[in-house]
Protein backbone atom coordinates (compact mmCIF):
# COMPACT_ATOMS: atom_id res chain seq x y z
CA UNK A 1 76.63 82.16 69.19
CA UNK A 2 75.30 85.44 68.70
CA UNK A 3 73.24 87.11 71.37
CA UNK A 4 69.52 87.88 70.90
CA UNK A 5 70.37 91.93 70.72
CA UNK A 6 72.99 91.49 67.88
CA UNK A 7 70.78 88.89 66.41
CA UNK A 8 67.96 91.51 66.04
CA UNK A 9 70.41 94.25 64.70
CA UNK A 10 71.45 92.19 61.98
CA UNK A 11 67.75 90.75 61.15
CA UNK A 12 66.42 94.68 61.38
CA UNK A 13 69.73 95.58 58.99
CA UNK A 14 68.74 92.67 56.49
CA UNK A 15 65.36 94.12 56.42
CA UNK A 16 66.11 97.72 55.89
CA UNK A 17 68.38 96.37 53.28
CA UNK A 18 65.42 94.67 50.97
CA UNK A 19 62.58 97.08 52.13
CA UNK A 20 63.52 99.63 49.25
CA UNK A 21 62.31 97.06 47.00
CA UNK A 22 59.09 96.06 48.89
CA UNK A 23 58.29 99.82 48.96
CA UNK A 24 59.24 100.25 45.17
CA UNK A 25 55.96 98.12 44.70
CA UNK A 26 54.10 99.75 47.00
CA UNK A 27 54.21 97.59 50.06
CA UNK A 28 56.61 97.67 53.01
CA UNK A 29 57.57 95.24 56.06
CA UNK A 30 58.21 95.05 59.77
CA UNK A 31 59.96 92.68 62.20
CA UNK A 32 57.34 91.75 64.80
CA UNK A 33 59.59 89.19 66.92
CA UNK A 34 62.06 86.64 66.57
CA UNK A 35 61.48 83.47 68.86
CA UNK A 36 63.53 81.32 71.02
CA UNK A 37 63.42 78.84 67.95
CA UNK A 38 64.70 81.44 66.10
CA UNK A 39 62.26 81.98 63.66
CA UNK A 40 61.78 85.26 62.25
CA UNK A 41 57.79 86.59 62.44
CA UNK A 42 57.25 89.49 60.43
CA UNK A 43 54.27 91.71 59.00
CA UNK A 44 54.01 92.83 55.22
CA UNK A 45 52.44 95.89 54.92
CA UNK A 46 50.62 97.43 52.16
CA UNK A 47 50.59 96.01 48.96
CA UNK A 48 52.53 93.37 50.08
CA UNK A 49 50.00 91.89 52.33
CA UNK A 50 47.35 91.24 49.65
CA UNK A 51 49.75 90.32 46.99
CA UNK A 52 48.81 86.73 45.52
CA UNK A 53 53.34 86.62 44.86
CA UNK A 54 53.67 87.44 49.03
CA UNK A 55 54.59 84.18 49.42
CA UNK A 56 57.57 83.83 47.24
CA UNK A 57 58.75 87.36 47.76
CA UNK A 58 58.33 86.07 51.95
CA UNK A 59 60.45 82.93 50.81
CA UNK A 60 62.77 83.72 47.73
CA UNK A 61 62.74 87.19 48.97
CA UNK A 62 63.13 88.32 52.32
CA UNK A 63 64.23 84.72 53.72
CA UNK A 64 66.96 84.38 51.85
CA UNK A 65 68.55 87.85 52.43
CA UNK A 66 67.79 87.29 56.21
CA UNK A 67 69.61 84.11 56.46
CA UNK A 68 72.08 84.81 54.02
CA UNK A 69 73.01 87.79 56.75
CA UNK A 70 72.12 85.82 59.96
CA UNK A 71 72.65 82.20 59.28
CA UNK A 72 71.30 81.61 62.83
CA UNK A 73 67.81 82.16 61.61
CA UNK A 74 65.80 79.00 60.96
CA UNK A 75 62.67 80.27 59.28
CA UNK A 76 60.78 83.55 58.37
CA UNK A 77 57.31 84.08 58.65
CA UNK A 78 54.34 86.24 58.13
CA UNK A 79 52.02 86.60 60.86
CA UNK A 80 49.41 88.29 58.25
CA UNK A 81 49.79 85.59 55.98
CA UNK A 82 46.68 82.85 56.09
């Protein structure tokens, strides 16, 4: 298994990978931690945190292209997200 340090590399990469498109609608995102569990907390910025679509773009969105990348990751979530 992957230690935690190369396990946050490749979450941060997967991130600055789909970003471009979170910015393109005017919001952005940031990895705040990733647990023992290895779940995935992170914070949607701008538009993105008052979006009524944050959800799926969380889910369908930035989920999937973290755990396609870093199958080790059991779950992403937004800590901004009620």
């Amino acid at each position: 298994m992957a230690t935690k340090e190369e396990i946050t590399t490749k979450v941060n990469t997967a991130i600055d990978v789909i970003r471009p498109y979170l910015q393109n609608d005017g919001g952005d995102i940031s990895l705040v931690e990733i647990t023992e569990d290895l779940t995935v907390r992170v914070k949607l910025h701008g538009a993105c945190g008052s979006c009524p679509y944050s959800l799926m773009t969380l889910k369908n969105g930035v989920e999937q292209a973290i755990r396609r990348d870093v199958p080790e990751i059991k779950e992403v979530v937004a800590v901004n997200m009620a």
